[in-house]
C-alpha atoms as a PDB file:
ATOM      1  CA  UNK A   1     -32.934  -1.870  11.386  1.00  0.00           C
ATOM      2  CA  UNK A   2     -33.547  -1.750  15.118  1.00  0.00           C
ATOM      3  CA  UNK A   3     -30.106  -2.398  15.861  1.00  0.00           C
ATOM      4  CA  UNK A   4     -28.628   0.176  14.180  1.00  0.00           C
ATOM      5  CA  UNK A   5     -31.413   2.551  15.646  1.00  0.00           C
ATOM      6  CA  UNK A   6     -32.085   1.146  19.160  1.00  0.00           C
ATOM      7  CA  UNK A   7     -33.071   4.917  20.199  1.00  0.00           C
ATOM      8  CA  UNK A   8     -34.736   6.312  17.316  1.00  0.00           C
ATOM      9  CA  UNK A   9     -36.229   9.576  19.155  1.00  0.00           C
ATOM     10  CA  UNK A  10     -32.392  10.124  21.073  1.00  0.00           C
ATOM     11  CA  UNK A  11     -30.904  10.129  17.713  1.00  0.00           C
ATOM     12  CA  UNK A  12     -33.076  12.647  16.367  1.00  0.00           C
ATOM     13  CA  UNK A  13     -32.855  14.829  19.464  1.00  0.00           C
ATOM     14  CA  UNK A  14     -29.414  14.583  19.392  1.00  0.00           C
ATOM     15  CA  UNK A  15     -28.660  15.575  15.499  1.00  0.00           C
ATOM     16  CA  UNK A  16     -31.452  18.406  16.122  1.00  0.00           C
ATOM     17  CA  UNK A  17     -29.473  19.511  18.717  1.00  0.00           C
ATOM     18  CA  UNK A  18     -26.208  19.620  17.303  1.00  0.00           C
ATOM     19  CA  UNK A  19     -27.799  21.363  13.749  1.00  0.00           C
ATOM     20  CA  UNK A  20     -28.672  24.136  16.585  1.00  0.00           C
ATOM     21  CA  UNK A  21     -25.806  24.485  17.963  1.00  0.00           C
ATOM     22  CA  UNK A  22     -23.981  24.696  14.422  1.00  0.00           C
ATOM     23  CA  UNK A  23     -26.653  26.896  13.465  1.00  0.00           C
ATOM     24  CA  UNK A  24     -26.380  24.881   9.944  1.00  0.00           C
ATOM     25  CA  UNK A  25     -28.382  22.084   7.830  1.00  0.00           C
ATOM     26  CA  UNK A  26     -25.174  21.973   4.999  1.00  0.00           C
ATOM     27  CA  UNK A  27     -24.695  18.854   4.160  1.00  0.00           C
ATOM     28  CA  UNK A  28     -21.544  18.326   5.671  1.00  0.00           C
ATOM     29  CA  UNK A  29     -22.899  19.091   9.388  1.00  0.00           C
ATOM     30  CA  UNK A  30     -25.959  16.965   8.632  1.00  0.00           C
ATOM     31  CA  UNK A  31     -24.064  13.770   8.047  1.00  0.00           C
ATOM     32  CA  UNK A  32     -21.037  14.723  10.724  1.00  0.00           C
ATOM     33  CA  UNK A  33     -24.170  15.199  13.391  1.00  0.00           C
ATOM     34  CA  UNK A  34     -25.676  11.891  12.016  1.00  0.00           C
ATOM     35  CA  UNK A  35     -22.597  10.315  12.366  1.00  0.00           C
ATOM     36  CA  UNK A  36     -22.358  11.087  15.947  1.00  0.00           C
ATOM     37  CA  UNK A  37     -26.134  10.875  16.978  1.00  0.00           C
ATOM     38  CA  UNK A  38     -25.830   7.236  15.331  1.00  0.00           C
ATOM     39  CA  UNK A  39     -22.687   6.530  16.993  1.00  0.00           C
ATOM     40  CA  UNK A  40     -24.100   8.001  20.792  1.00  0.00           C
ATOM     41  CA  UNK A  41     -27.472   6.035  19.920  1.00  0.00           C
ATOM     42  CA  UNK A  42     -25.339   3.097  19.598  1.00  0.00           C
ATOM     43  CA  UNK A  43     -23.329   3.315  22.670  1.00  0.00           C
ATOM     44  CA  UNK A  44     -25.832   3.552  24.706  1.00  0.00           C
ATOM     45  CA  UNK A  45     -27.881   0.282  23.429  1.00  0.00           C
ATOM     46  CA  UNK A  46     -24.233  -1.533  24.821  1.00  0.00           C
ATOM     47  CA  UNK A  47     -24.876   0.014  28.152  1.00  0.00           C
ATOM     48  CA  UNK A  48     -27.980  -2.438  29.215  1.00  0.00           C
ATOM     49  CA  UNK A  49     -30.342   0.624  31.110  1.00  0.00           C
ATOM     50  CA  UNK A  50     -32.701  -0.355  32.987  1.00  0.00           C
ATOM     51  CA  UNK A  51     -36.450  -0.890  31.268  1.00  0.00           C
ATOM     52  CA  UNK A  52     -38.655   2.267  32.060  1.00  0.00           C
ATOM     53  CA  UNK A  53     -41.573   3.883  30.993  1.00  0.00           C
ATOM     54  CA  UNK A  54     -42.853   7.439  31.247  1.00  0.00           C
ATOM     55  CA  UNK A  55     -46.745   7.653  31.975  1.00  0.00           C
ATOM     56  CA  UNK A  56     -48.973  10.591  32.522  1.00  0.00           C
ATOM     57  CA  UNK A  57     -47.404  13.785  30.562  1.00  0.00           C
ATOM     58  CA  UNK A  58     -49.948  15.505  32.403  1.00  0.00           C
ATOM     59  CA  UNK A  59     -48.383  14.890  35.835  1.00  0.00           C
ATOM     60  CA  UNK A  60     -44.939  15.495  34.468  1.00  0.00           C
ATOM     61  CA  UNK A  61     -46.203  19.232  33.710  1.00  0.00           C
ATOM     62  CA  UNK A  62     -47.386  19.468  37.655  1.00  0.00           C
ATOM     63  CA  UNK A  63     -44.138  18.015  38.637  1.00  0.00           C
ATOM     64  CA  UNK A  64     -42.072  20.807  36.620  1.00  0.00           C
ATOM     65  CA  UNK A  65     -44.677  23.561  37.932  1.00  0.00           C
ATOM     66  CA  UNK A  66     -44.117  22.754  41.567  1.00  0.00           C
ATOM     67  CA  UNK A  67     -40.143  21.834  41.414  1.00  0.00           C
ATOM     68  CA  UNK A  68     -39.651  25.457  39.575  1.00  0.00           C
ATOM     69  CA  UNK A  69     -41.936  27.312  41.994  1.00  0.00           C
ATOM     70  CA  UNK A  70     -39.764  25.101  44.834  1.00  0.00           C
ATOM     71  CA  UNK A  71     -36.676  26.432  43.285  1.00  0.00           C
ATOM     72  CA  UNK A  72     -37.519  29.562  43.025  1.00  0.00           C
ATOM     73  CA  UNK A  73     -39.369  30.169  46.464  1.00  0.00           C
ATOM     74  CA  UNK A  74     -35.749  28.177  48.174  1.00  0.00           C
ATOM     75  CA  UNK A  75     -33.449  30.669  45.953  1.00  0.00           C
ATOM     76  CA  UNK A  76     -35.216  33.875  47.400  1.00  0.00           C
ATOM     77  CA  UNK A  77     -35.177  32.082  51.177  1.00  0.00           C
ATOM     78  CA  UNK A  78     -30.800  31.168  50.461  1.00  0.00           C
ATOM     79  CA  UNK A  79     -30.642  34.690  49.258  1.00  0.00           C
ATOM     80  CA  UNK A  80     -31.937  35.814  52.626  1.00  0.00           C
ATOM     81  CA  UNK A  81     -29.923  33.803  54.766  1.00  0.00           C
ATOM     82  CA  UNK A  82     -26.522  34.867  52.896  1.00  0.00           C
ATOM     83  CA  UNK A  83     -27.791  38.679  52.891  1.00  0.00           C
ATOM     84  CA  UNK A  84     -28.482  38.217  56.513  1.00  0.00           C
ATOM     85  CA  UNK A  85     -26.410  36.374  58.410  1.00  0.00           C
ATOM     86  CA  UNK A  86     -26.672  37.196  61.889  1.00  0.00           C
ATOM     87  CA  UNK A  87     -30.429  36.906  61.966  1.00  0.00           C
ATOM     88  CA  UNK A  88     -32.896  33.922  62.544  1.00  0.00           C
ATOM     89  CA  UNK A  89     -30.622  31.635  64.727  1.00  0.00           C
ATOM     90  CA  UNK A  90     -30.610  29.413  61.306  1.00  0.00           C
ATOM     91  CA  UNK A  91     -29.399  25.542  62.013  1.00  0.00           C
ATOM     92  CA  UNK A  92     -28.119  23.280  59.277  1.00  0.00           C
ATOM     93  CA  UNK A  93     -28.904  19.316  59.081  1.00  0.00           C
ATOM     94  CA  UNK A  94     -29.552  15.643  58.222  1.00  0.00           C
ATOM     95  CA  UNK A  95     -32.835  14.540  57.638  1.00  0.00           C
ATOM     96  CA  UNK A  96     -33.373  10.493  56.479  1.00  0.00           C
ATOM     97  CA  UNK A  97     -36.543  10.412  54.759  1.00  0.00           C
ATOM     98  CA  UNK A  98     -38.045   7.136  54.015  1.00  0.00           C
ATOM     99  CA  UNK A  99     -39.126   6.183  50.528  1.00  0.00           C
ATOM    100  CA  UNK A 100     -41.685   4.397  48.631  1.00  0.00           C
ATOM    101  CA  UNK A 101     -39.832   4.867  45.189  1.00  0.00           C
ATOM    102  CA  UNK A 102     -38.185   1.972  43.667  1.00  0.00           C
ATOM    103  CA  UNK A 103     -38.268   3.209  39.996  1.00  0.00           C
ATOM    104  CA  UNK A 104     -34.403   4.059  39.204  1.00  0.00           C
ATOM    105  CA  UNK A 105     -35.351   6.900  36.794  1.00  0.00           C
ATOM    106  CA  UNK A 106     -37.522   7.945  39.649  1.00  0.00           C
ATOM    107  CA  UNK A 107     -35.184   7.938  42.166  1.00  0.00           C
ATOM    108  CA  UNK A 108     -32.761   9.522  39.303  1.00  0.00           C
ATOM    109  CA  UNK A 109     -35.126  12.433  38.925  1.00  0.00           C
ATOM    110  CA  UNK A 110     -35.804  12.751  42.524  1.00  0.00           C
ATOM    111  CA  UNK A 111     -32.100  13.422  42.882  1.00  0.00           C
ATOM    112  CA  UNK A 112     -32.125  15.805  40.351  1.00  0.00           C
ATOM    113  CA  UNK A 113     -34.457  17.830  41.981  1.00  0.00           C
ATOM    114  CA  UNK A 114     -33.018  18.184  45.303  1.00  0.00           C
ATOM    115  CA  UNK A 115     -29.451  18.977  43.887  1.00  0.00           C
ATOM    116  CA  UNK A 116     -30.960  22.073  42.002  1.00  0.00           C
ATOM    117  CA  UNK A 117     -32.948  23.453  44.759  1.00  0.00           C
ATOM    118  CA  UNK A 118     -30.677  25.900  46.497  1.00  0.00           C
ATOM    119  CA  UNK A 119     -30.349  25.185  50.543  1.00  0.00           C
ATOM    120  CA  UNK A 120     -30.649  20.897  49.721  1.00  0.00           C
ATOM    121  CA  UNK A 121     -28.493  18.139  48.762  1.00  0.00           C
ATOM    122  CA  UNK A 122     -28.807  14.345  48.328  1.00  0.00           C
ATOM    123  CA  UNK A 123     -25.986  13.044  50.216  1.00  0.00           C
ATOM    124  CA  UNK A 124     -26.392   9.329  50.558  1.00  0.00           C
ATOM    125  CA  UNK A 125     -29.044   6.761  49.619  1.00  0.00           C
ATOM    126  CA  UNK A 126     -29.384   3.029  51.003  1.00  0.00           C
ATOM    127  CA  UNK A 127     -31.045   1.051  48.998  1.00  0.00           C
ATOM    128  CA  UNK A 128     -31.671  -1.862  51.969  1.00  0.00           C
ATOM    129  CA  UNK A 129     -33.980   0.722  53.605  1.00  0.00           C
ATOM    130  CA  UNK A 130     -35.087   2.854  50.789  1.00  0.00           C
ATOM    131  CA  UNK A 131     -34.074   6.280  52.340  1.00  0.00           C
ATOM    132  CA  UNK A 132     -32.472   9.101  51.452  1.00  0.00           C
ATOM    133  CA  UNK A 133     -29.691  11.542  53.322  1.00  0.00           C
ATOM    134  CA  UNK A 134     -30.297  14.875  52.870  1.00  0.00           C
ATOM    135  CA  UNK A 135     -28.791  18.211  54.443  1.00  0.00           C
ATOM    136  CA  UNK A 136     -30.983  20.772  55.156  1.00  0.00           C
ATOM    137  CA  UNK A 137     -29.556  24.637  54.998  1.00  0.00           C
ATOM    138  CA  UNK A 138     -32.051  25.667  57.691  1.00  0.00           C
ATOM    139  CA  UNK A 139     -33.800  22.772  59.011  1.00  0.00           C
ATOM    140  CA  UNK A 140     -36.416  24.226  61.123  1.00  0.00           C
ATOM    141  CA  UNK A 141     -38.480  20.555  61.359  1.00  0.00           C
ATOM    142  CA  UNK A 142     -37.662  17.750  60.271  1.00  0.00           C
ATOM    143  CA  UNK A 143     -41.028  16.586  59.507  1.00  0.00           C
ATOM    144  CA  UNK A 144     -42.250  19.355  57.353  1.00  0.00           C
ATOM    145  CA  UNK A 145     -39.368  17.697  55.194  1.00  0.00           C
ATOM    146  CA  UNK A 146     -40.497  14.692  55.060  1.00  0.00           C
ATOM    147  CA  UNK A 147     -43.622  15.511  54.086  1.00  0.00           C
ATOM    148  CA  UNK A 148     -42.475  17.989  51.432  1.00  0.00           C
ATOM    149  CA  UNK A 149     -40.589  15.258  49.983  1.00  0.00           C
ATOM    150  CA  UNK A 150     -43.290  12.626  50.183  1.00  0.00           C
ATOM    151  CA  UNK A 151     -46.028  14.368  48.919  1.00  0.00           C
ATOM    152  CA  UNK A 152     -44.694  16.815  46.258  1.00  0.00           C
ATOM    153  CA  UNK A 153     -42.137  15.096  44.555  1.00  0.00           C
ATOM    154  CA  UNK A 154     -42.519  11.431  45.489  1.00  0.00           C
ATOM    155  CA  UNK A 155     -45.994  11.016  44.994  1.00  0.00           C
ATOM    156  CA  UNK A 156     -45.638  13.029  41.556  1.00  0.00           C
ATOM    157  CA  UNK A 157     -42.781  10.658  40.443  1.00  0.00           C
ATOM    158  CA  UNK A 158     -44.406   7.358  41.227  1.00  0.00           C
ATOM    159  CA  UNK A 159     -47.401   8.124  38.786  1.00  0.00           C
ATOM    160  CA  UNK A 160     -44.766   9.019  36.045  1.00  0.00           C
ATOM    161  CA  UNK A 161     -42.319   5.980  36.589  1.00  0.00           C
ATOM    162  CA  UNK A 162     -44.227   2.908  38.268  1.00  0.00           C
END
């Protein structure tokens, strides 16, 4: 039985899902989104992911309290800079920040984070040092990055994924 449901709680998200997208429980939609759910459920036990385990629910709320506030508080400052563009002598930049992260979901997540808050992107990783590329919209100091990255997100992910 485990093999044909290696991912019990994906398969259910994903028929629930596709029931709500159909906006339908007939029979025929039940076993076509069972079909696939089974099927996706399967192709992913072939892919081999790497072991991980989510601990502290608790800190994963905090983490989606203080990315959303991020993301908002970043879209309001990018809103400013393309309403005003001759103001503020704004520079762009790199910033390497060093890591303590190892976990790949962690990293995973961390990446997620940056790409959705407006003004950042993850451009480059190296795994030999553990740090991260990033370029900054308007990099005022460098440091106030780092420590935005260490001690919001970073320490935040390392109780959820190590």
């Amino acid at each position: 039985m485990r093999r044909w449901l290696a991912y019990p709680m994906v398969t259910a998200t994903l028929l629930g899902v596709w029931l709500l997208l159909n906006e339908s429980v007939a029979p025929g939609t039940i076993i076509l989104g069972g079909v696939l759910s089974l099927g996706t459920a399967m192709t992913l036990g072939t892919l081999e992911l790497p072991g991980g385990r989510f601990r502290r629910p608790q800190a994963a709320v905090s983490l989606l309290v203080v990315v959303l506030a991020d993301i908002v508080r970043s879209n309001i400052a990018v809103t400013k800079i393309i309403l005003r563009p001759g103001q503020g002598g704004r520079v762009s930049g790199f910033v390497r920040i060093p890591l303590d992260l190892r976990a790949p979901y962690g990293l995973a997540t961390l990446a997620c984070i940056i790409t959705a808050t407006p003004g950042t992107v993850w451009v480059a990783y190296d795994r030999t040092r553990n740090t991260i590329l990033l370029h900054i919209l308007d990099l005022v100091d460098e440091r106030v990055w780092i420590d935005t990255i260490k001690g919001r997100y970073e320490k935040r992910l390392m109780e959820l994924f190590e």
